[in-house]
Protein backbone atom coordinates (compact mmCIF):
# COMPACT_ATOMS: atom_id res chain seq x y z
CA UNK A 1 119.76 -12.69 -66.34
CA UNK A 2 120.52 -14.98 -69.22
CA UNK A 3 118.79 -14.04 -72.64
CA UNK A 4 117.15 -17.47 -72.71
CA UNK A 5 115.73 -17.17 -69.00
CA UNK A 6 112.48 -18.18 -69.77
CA UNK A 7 108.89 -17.81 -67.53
CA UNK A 8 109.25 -19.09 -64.18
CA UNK A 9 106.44 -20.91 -62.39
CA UNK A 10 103.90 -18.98 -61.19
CA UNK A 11 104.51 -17.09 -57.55
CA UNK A 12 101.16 -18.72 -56.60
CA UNK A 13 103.09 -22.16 -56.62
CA UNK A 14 105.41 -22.55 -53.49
CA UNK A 15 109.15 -22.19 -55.23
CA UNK A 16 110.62 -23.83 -51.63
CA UNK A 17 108.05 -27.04 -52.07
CA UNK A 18 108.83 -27.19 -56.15
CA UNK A 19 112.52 -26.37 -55.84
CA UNK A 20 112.81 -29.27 -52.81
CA UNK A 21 110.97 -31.54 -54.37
CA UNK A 22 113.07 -31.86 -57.89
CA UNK A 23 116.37 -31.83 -55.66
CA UNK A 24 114.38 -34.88 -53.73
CA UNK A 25 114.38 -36.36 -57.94
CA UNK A 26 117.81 -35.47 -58.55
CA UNK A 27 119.59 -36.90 -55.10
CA UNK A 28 117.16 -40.42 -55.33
CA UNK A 29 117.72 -41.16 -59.33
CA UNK A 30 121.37 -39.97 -58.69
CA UNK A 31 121.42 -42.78 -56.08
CA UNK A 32 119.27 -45.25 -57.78
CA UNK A 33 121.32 -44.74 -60.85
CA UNK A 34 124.98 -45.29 -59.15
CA UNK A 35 123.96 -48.15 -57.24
CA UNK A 36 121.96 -49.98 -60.34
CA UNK A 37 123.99 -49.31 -62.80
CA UNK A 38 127.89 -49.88 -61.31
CA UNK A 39 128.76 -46.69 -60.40
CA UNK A 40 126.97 -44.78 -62.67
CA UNK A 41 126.34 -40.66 -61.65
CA UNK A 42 123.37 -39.29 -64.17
CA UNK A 43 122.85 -35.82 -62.54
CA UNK A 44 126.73 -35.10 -61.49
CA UNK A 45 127.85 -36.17 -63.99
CA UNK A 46 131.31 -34.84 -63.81
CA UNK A 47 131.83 -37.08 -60.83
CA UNK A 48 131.66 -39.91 -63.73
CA UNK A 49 135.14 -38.37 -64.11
CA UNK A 50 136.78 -39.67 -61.07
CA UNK A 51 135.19 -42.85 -61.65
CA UNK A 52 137.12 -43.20 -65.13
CA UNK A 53 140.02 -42.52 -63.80
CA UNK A 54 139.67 -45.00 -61.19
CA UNK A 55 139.12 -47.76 -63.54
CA UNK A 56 142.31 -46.56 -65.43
CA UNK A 57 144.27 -46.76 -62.07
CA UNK A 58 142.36 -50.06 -61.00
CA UNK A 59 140.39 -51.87 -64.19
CA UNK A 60 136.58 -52.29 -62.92
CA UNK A 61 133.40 -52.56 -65.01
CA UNK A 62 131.00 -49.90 -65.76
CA UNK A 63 133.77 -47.68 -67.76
CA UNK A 64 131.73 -47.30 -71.19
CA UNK A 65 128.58 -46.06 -69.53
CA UNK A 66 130.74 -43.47 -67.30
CA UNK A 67 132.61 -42.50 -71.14
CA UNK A 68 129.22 -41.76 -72.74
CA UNK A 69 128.04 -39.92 -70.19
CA UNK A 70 129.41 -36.75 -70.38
CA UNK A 71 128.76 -36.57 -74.39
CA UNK A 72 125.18 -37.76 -74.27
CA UNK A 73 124.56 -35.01 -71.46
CA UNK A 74 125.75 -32.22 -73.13
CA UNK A 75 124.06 -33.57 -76.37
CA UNK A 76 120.62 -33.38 -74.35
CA UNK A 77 121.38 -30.06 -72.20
CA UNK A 78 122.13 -28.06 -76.22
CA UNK A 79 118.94 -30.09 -77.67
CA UNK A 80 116.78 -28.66 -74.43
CA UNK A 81 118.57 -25.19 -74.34
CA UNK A 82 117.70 -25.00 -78.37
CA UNK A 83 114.38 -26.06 -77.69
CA UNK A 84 113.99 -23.08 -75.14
CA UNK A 85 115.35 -21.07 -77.87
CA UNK A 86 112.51 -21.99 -80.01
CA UNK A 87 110.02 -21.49 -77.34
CA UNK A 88 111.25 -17.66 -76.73
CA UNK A 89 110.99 -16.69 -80.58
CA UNK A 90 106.93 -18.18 -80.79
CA UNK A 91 106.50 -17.08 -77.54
CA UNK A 92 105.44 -20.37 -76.22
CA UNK A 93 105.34 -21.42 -72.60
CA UNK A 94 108.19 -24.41 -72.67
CA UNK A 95 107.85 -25.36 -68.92
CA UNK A 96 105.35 -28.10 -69.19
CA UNK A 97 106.88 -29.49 -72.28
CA UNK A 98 110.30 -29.40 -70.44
CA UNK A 99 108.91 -31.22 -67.35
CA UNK A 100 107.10 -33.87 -69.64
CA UNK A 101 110.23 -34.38 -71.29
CA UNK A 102 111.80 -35.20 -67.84
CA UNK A 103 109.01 -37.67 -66.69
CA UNK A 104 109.24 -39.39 -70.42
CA UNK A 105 113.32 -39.99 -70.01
CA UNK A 106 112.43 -41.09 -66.30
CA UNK A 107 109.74 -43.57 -67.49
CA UNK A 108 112.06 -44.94 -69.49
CA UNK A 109 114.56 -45.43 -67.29
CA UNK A 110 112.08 -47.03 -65.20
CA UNK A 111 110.48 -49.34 -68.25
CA UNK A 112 113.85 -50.49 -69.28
CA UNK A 113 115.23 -50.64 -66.14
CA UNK A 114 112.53 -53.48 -64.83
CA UNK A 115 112.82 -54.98 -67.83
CA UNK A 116 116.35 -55.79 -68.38
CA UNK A 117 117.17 -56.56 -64.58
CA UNK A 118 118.70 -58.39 -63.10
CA UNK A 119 121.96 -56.90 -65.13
CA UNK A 120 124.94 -58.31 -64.76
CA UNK A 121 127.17 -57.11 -67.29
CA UNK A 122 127.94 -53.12 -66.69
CA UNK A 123 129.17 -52.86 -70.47
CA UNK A 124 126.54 -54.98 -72.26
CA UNK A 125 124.66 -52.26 -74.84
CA UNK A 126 121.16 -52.09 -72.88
CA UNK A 127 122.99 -51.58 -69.61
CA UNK A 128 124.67 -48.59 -71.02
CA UNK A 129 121.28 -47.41 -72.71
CA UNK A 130 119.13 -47.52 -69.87
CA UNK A 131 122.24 -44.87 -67.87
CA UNK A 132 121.63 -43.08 -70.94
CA UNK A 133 118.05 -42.28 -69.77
CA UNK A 134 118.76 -41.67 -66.62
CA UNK A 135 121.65 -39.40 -67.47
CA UNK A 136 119.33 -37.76 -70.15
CA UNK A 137 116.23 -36.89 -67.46
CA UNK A 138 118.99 -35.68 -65.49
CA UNK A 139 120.76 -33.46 -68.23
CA UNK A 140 117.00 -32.05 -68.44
CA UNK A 141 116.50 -30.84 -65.25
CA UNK A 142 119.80 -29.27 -64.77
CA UNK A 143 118.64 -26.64 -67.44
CA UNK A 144 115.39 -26.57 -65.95
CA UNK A 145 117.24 -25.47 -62.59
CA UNK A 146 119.35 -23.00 -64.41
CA UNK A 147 117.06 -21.69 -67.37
CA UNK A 148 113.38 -22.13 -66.29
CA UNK A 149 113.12 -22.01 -62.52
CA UNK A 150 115.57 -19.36 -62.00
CA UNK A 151 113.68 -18.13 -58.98
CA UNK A 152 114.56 -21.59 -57.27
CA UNK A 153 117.93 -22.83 -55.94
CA UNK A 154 119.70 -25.06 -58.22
CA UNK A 155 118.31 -28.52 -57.54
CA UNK A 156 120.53 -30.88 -59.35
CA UNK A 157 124.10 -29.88 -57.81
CA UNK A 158 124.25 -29.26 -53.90
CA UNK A 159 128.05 -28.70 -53.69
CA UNK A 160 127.06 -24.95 -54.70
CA UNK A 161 124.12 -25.04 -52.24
CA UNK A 162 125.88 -26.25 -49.25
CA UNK A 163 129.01 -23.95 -49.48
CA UNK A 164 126.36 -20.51 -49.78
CA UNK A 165 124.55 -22.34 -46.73
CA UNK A 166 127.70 -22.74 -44.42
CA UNK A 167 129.05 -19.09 -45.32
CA UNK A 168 125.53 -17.89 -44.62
CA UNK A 169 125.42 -19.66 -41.18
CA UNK A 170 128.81 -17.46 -40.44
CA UNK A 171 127.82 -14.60 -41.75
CA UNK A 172 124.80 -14.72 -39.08
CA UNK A 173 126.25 -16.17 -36.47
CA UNK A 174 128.56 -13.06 -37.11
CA UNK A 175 125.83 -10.26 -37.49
CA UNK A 176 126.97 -9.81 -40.85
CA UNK A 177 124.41 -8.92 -43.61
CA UNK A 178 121.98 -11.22 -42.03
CA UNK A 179 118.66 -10.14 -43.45
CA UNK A 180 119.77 -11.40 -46.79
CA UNK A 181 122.02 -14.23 -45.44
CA UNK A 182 118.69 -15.66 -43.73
CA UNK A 183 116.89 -15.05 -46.92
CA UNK A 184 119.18 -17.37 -49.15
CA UNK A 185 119.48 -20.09 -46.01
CA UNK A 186 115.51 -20.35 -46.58
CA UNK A 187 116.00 -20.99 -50.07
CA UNK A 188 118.73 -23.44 -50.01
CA UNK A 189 118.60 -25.36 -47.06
CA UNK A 190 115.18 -27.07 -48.46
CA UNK A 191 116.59 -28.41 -51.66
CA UNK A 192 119.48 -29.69 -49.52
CA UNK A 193 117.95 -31.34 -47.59
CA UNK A 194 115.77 -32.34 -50.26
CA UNK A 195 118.20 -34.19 -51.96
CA UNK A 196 120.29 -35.79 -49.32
CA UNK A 197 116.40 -37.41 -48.48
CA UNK A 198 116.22 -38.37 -51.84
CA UNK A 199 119.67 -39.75 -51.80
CA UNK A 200 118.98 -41.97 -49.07
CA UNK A 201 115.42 -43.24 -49.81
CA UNK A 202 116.64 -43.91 -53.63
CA UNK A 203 119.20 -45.84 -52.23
CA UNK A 204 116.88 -47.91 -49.65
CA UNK A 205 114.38 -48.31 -52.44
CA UNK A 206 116.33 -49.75 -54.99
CA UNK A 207 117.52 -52.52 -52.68
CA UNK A 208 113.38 -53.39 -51.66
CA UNK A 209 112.32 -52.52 -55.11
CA UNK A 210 114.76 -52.38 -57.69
CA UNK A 211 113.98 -49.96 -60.69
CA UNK A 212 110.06 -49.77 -59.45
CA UNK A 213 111.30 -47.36 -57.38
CA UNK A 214 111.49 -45.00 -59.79
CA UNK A 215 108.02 -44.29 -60.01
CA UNK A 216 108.03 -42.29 -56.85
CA UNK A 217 110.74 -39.28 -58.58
CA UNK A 218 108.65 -39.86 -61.70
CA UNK A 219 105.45 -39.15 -59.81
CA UNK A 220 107.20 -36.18 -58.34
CA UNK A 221 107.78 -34.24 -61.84
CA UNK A 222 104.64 -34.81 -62.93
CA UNK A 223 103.03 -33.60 -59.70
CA UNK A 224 105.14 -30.75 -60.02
CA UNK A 225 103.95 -30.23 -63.84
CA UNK A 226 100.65 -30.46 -62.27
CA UNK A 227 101.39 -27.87 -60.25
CA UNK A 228 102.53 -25.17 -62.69
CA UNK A 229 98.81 -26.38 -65.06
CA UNK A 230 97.16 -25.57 -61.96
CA UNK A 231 98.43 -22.36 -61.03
CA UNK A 232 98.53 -21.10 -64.87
């Protein structure tokens, strides 16, 4: 285990129901994101990557945004990883605070969001800022999945989640090791399916609502924050 693992939510909450319902908040503001913002990926952000060097092969708009991303990510992931740093030597609990700081980045992406559409131009400074929130909530909870709820299946990045799933489908279908090949299809078959849901309805509810969709991921971190207050 990592020296800055940190407490994990109580056993009392359900880690399936948490650990589904942040991948439901990383596939929907990954979606809402890329489709608002032209092209933009906040939670894989690597794939912003590809992107960049599509634009170089074929010039299309958006390319700033997709540049900044990957800095302004790993700015946020050592600012939240220091944090939990800080939180270890005082002995503080850092999960709410961690969660809060989520909803806040969300809310902002929200806030902005509403109030800069429509958006037309993919380079113009507030375009680029309000990714920047997005990819920042994002950048969050990906150390959250890897630091804080390490009892959970990662919940930000399914390419991981969907690989173990298919090799654990052989491996019982095979007789192979099954009691602990079932075990880790229960775990990661949720958030998978978590997050293609979230995918799809962040997609559908941008185009009915636009950036008020947002609320419903937002509600969903800080019902899970609720969560881990009620079971502490």
């Amino acid at each position: 285990m990592n020296t800055t693992t940190v407490q994990n939510m109580p056993a009392s909450s359900n880690d399936t129901f948490v650990s589904t319902l942040m991948a439901f908040t990383a596939g929907f503001v990954d979606t809402c994101g890329f489709v608002a913002l032209f092209g933009l990926f906040t939670a894989h952000v690597t794939g912003n990557f590809v992107l960049i060097g599509a634009a170089l092969a074929s010039p299309r708009p958006g390319i700033l945004a997709k540049l900044l991303a990957f800095p302004v990510f790993m700015l946020v992931v050592a600012v939240t990883q220091a944090f939990l740093h800080q939180c270890k030597r005082t002995g503080h609990d850092p999960v709410r605070a961690v969660l809060l700081g989520q909803a806040c980045f969300l809310a902002l992406f929200l806030s902005t969001g509403v109030w800069a559409s429509p958006m037309r131009d993919a380079d113009a400074p507030l375009t680029v800022l309000i990714g920047m929130f997005g990819v920042a909530a994002m950048a969050i909870q990906n150390v959250a999945s890897r630091a804080v709820f390490t009892s959970h299946a990662p919940t930000t990045v399914m390419t991981g989640n969907v690989t173990q799933t298919v090799m654990d489908a052989v491996d019982v279908a095979y007789g192979a090791d099954v009691a602990p090949a079932k075990a880790r299809l229960q775990k990661m078959l949720p958030p998978v399916f978590g997050f293609a849901v979230g995918a799809i309805v962040g997609g559908l509810g941008f185009a009915k609502a636009g950036f008020w969709c947002l609320a419903l991921p937002l509600l969903a971190v800080l019902y899970v924050t609720w969560l881990y207050r009620r079971a502490r």
